[in-house]
C-alpha atoms as a PDB file:
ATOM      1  CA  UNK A   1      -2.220  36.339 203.041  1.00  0.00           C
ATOM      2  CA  UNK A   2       0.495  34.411 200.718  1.00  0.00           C
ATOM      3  CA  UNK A   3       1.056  31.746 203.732  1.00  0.00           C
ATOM      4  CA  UNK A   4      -0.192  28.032 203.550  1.00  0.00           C
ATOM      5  CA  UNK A   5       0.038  25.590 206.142  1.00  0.00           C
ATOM      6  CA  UNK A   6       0.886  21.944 204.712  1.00  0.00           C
ATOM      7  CA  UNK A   7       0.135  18.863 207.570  1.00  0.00           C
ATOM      8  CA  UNK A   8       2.475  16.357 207.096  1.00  0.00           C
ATOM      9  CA  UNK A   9       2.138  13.182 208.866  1.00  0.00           C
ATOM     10  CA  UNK A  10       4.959  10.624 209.642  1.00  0.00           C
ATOM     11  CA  UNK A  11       4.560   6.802 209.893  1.00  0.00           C
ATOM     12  CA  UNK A  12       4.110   6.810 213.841  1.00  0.00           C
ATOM     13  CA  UNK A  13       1.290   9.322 212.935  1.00  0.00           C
ATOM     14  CA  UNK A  14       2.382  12.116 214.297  1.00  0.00           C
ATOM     15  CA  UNK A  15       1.409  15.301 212.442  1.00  0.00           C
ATOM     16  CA  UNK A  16       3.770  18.514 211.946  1.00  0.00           C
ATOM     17  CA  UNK A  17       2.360  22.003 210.367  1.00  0.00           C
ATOM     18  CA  UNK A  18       4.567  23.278 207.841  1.00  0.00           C
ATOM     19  CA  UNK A  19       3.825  27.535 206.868  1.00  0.00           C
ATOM     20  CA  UNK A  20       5.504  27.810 203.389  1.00  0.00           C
ATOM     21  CA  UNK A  21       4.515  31.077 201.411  1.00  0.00           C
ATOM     22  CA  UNK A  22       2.981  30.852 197.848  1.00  0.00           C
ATOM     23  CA  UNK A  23       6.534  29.836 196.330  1.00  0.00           C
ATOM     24  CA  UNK A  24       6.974  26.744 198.394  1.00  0.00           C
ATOM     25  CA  UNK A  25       9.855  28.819 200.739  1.00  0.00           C
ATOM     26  CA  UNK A  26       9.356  27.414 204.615  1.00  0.00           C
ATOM     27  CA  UNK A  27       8.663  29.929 206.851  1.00  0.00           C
ATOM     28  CA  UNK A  28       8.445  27.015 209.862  1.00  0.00           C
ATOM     29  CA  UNK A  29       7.254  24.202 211.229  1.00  0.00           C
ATOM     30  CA  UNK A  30       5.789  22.923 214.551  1.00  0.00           C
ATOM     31  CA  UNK A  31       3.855  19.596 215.852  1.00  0.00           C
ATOM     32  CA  UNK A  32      -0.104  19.828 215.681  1.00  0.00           C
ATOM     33  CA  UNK A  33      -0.777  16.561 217.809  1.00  0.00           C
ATOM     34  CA  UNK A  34       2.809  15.852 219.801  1.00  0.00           C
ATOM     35  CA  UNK A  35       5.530  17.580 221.666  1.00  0.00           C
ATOM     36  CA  UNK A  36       3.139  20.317 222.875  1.00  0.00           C
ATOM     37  CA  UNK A  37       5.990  22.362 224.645  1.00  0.00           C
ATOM     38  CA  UNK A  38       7.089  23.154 220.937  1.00  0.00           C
ATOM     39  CA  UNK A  39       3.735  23.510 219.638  1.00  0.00           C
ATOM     40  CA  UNK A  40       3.253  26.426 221.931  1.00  0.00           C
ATOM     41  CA  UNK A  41       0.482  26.610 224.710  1.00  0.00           C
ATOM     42  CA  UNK A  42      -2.548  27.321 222.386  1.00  0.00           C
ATOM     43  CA  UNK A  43      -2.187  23.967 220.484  1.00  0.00           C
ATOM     44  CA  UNK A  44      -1.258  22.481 223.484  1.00  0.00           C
ATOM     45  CA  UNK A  45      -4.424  23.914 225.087  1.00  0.00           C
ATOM     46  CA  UNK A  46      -6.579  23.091 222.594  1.00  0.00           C
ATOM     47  CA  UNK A  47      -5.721  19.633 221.893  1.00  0.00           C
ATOM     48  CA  UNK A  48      -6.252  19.244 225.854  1.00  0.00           C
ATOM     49  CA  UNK A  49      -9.607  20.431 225.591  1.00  0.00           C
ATOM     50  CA  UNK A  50     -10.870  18.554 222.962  1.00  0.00           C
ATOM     51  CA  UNK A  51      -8.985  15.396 223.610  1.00  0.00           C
ATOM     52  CA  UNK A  52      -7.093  15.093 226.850  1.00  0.00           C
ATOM     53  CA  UNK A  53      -4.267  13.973 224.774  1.00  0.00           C
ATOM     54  CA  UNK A  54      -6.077  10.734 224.491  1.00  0.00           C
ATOM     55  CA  UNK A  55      -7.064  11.102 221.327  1.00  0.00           C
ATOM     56  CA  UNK A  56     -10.768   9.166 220.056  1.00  0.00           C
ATOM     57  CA  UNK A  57     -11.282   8.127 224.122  1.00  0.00           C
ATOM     58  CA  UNK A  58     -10.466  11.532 225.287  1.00  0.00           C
ATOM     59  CA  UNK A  59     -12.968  12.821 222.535  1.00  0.00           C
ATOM     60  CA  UNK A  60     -15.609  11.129 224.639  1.00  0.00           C
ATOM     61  CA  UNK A  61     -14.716  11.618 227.712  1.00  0.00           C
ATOM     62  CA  UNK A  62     -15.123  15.314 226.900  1.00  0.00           C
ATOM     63  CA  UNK A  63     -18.112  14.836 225.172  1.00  0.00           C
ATOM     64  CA  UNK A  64     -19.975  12.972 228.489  1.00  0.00           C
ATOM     65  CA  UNK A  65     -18.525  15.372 230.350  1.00  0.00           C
ATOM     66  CA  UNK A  66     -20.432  17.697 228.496  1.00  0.00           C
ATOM     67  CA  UNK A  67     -23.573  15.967 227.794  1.00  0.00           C
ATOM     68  CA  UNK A  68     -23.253  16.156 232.245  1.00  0.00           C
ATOM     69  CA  UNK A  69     -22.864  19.464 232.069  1.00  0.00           C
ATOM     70  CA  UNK A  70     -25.172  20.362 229.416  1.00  0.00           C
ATOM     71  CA  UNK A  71     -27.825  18.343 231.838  1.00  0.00           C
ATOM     72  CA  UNK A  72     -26.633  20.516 234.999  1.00  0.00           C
ATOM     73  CA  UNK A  73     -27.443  23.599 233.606  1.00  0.00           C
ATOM     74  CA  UNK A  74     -31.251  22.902 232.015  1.00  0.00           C
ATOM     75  CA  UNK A  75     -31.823  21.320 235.997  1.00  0.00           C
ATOM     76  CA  UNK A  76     -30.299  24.506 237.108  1.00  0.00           C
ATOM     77  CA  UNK A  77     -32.785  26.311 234.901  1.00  0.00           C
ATOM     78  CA  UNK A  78     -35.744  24.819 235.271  1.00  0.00           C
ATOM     79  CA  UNK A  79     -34.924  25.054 239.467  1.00  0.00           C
ATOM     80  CA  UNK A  80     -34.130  29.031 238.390  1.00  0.00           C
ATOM     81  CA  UNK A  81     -37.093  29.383 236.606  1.00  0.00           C
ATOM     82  CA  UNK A  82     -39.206  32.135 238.669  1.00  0.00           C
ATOM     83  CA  UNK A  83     -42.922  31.626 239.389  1.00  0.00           C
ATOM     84  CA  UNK A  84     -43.605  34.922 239.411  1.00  0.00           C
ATOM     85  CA  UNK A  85     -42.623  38.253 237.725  1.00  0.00           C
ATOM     86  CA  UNK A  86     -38.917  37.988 235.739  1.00  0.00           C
ATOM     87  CA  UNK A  87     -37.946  41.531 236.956  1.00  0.00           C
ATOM     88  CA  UNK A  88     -37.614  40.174 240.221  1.00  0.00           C
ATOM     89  CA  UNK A  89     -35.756  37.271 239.633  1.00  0.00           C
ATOM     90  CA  UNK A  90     -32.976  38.867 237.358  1.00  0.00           C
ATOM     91  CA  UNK A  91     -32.025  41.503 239.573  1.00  0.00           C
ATOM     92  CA  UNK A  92     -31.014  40.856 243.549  1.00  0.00           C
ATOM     93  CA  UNK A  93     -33.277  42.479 245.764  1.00  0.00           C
ATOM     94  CA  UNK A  94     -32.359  45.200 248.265  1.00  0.00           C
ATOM     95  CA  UNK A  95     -32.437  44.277 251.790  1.00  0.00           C
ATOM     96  CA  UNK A  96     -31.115  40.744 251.731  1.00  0.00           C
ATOM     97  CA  UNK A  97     -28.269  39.635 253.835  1.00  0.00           C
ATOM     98  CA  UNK A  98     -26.450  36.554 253.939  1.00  0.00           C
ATOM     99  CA  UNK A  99     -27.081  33.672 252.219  1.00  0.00           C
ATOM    100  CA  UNK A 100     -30.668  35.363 250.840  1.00  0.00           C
ATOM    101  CA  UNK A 101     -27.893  37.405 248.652  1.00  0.00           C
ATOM    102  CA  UNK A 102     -25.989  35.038 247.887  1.00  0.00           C
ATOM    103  CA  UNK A 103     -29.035  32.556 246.572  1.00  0.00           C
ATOM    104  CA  UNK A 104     -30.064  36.102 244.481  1.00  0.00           C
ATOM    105  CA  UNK A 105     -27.350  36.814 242.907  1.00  0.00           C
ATOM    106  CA  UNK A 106     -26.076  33.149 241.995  1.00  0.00           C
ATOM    107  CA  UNK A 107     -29.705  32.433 240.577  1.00  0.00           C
ATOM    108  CA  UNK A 108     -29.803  35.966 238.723  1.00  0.00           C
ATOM    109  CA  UNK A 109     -26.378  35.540 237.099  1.00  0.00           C
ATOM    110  CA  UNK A 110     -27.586  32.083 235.975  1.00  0.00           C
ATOM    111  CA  UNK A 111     -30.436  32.704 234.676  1.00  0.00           C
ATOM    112  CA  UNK A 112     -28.458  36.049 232.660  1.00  0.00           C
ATOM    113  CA  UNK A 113     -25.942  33.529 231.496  1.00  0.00           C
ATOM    114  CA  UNK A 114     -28.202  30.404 230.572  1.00  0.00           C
ATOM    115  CA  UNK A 115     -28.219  30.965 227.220  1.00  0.00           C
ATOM    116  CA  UNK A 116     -25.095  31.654 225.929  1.00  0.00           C
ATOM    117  CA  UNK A 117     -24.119  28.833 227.954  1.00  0.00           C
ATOM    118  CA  UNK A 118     -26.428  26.486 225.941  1.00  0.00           C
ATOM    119  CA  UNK A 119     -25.046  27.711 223.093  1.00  0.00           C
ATOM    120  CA  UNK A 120     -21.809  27.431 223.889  1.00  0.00           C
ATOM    121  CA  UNK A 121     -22.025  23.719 225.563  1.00  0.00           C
ATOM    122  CA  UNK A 122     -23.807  22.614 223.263  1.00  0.00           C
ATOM    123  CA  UNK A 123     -21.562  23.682 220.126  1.00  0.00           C
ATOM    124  CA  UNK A 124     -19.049  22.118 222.233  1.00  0.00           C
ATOM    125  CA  UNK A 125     -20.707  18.527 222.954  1.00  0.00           C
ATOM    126  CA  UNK A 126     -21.429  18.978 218.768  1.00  0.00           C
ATOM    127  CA  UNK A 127     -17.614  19.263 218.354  1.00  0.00           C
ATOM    128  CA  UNK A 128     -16.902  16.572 220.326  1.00  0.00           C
ATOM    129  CA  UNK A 129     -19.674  13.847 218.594  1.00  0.00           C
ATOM    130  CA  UNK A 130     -18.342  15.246 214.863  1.00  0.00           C
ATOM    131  CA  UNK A 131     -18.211  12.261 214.053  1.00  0.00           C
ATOM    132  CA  UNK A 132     -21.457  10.934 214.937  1.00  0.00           C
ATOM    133  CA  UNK A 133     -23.069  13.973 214.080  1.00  0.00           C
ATOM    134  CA  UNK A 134     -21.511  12.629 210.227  1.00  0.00           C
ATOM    135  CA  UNK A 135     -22.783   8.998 210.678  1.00  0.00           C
ATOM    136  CA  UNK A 136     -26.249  10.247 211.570  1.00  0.00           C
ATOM    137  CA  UNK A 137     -26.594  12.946 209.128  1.00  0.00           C
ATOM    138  CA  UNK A 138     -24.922  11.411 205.969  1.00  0.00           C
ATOM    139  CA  UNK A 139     -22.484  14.075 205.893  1.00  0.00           C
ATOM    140  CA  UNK A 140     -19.248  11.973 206.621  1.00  0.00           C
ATOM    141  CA  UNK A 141     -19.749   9.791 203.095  1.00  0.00           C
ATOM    142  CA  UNK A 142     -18.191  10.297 200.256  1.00  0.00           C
ATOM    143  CA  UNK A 143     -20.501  12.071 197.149  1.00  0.00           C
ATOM    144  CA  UNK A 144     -21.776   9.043 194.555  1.00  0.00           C
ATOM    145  CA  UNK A 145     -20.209  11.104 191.888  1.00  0.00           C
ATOM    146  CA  UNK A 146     -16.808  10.716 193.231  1.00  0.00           C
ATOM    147  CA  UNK A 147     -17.469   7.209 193.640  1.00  0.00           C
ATOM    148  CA  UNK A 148     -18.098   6.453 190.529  1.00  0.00           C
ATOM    149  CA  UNK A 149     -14.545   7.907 189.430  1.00  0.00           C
ATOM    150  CA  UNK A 150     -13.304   5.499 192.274  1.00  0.00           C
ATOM    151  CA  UNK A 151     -14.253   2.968 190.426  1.00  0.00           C
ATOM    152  CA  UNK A 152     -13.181   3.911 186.800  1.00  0.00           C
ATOM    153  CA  UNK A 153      -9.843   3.751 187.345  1.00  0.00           C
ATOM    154  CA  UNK A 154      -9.165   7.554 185.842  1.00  0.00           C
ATOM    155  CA  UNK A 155      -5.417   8.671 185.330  1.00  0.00           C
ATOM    156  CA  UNK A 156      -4.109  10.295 188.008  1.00  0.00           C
ATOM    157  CA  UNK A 157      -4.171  13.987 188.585  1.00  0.00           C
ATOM    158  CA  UNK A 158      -1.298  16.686 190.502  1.00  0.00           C
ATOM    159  CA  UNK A 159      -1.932  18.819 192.345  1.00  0.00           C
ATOM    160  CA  UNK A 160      -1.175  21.632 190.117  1.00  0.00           C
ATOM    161  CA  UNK A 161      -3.711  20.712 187.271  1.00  0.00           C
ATOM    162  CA  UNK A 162      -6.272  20.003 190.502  1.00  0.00           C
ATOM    163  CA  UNK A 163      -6.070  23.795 192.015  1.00  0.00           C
ATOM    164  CA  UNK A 164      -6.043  25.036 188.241  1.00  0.00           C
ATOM    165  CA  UNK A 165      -9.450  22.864 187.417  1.00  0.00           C
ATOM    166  CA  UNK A 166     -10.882  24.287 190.845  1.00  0.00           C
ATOM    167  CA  UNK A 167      -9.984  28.429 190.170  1.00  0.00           C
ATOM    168  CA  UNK A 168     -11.449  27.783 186.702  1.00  0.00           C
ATOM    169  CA  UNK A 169     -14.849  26.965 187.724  1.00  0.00           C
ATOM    170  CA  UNK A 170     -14.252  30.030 190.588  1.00  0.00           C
ATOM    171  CA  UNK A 171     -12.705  32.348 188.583  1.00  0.00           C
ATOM    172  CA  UNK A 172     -11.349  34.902 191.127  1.00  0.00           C
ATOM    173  CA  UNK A 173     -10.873  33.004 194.289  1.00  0.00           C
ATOM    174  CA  UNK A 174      -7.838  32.260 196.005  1.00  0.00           C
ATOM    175  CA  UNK A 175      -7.090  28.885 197.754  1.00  0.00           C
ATOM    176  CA  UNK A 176      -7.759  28.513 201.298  1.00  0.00           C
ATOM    177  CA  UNK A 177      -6.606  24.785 201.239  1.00  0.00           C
ATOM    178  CA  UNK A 178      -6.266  21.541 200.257  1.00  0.00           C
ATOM    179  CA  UNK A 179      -6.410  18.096 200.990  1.00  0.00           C
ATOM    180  CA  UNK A 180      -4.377  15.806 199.100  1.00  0.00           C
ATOM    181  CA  UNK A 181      -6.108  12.231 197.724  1.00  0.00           C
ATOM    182  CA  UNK A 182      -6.069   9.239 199.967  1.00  0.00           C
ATOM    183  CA  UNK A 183      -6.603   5.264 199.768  1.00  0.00           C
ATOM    184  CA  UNK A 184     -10.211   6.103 201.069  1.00  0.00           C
ATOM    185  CA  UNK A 185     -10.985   8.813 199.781  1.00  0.00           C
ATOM    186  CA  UNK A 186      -8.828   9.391 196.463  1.00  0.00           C
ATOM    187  CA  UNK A 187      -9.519  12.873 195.380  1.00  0.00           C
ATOM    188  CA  UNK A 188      -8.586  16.361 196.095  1.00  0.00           C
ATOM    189  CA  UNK A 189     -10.928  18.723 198.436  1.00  0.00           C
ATOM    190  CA  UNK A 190     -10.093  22.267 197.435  1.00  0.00           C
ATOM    191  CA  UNK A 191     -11.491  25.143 199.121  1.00  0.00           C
ATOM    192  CA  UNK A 192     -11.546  28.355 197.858  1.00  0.00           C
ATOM    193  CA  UNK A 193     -12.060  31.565 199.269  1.00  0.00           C
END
């Protein structure tokens, strides 16, 4: 609690996390997107996974791959998917030997798994398509109100009297982050816990 992390990024566009605490004091800094070895192995690995370090093409390369594997497994279900009695099929039978056990268990254990591995491959190809999943759903655009103070060429604002408007319409809350205006989108998102 007290600790902010500020993303700075330079003109190669490279971005660094900066923790300060709630008087502006640094606490540190590391890379989010570069120089993984000083980012520490859970950036590193999770900028791997949802890129490949190749950043928009490496977004859908891991998004067909799993689209592929999101395909595998419903095949793999629906060749699962037992004719008969469930009880049977989700336990392994006594008595088998072999590859007859094998076959058991592997189809048991996928069929006991299928589900949270939809969930979870799915959520994942969802990640992955964010940004279609914006395009398609309207989400990604900017609200019509804020366009119209786009185009009426307000004052500006800081940052301070932005955070102060947001925790007076939430009295209460504390700030969970912001993002400062840009060229296309030249307002401040505030969230609040």
């Amino acid at each position: 609690p007290g600790h902010f992390d500020v993303f700075l990024a330079n003109a190669k566009g490279q971005t660094d996390s900066v923790r300060i605490d709630g008087q502006g004091r640094l606490l540190g800094r590391k890379p989010v997107d570069y120089d993984y070895r000083r980012a520490g192995w859970l950036q590193a690995a999770t900028e791997l996974h949802q890129t490949l370090f190749a950043g928009h093409r490496g977004r859908l390369i891991v998004g067909a791959s799993g689209v592929l594997l999101l395909c595998s497994l419903v095949l793999g279900i629906k060749l699962a998917w037992p004719r008969g009695p469930w009880g049977a099929t989700l336990r392994v039978q006594k008595g088998l030997r072999g590859a007859a056990r094998l076959y058991a268990w592997h189809r048991a254990l996928g069929l006991w798994f299928a589900v949270p591995a939809l969930i979870l491959v799915t959520s994942g190809c969802c990640l992955a398509f964010d940004d279609a999943w914006d395009h398609l759903l309207g989400t990604g655009e900017s609200p019509a109100v804020l366009a119209e103070y786009r185009s009426s060429g307000i004052g500006s604002v800081t940052t301070a009297q932005a955070l102060r408007c947001a925790l007076h319409e939430f009295p209460g809350a504390r700030i969970g982050g912001i993002i400062l205006p840009q060229s296309a989108a030249p307002w401040f998102e505030v969230r609040l816990l």
